[in-house]
C-alpha atoms as a PDB file:
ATOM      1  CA  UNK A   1     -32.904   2.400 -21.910  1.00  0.00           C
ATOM      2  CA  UNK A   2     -32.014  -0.383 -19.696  1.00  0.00           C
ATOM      3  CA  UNK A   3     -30.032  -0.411 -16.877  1.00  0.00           C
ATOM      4  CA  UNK A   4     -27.604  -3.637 -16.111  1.00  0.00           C
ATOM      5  CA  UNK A   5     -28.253  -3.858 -12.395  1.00  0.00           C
ATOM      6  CA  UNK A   6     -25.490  -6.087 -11.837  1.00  0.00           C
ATOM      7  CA  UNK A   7     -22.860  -3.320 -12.919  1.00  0.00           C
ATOM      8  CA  UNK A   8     -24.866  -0.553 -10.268  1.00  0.00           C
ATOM      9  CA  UNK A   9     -24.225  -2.893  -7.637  1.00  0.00           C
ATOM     10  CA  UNK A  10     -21.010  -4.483  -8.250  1.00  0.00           C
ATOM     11  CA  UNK A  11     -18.993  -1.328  -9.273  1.00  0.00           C
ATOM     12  CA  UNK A  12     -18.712  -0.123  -5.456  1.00  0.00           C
ATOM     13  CA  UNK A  13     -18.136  -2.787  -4.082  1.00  0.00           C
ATOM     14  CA  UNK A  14     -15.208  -3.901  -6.742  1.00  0.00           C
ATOM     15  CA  UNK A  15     -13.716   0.108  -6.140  1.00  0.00           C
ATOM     16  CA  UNK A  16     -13.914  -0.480  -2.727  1.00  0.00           C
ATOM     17  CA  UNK A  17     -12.166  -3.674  -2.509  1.00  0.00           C
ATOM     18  CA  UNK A  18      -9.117  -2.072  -5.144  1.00  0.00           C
ATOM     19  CA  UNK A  19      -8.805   0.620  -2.638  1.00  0.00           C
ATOM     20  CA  UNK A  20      -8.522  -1.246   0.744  1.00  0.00           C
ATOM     21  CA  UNK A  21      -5.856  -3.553  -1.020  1.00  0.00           C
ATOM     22  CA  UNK A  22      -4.118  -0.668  -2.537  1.00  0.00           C
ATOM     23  CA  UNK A  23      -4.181   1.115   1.434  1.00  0.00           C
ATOM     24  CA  UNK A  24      -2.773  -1.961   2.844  1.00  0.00           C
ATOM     25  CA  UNK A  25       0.188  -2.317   0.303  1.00  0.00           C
ATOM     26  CA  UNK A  26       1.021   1.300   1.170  1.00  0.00           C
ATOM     27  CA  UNK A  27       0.805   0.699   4.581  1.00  0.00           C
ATOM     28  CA  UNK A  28       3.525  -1.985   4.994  1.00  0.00           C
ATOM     29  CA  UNK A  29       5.807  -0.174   2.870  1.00  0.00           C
ATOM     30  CA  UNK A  30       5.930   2.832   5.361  1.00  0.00           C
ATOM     31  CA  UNK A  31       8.816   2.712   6.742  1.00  0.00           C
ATOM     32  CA  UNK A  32       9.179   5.177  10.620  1.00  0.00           C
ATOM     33  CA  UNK A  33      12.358   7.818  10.624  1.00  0.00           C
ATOM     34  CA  UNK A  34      14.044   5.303  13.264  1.00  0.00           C
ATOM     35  CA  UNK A  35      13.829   2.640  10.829  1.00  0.00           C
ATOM     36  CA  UNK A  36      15.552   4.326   8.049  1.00  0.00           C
ATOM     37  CA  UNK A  37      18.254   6.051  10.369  1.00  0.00           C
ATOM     38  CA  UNK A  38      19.358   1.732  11.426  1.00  0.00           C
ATOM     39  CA  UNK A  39      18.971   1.017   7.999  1.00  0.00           C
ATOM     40  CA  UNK A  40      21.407   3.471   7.062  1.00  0.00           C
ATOM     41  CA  UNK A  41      23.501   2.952  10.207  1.00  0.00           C
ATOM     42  CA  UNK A  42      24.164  -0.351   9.240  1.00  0.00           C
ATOM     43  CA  UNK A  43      24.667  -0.061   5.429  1.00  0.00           C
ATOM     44  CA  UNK A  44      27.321   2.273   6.466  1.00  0.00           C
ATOM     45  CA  UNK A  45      29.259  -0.223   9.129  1.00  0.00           C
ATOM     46  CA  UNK A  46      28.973  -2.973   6.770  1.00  0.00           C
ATOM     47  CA  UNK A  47      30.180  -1.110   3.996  1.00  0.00           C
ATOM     48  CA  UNK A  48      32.220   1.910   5.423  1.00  0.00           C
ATOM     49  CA  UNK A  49      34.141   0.153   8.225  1.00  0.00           C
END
């Protein structure tokens, strides 16, 4: 049975690199409490009033 050695090394280091891309996408997304409450704020003036 042969191993590909190529796959044993690159397969970390390609899962690794999805999941720091995936963490940063996530992390501008979030969005603080006081950032929603102005969002809403001014949907509501702009719409409401």
């Amino acid at each position: 049975m042969v191993m590909n050695h190529e796959i044993i090394i690159f397969t970390p280091i390609f899962a690794s690199l999805i999941g720091i891309i995936v963490l940063r996408i996530l992390k501008k997304r979030k969005r603080s409490a006081k950032s929603i409450y102005k969002l809403i704020d001014d949907l509501e003036k702009k719409y409401i009033y």
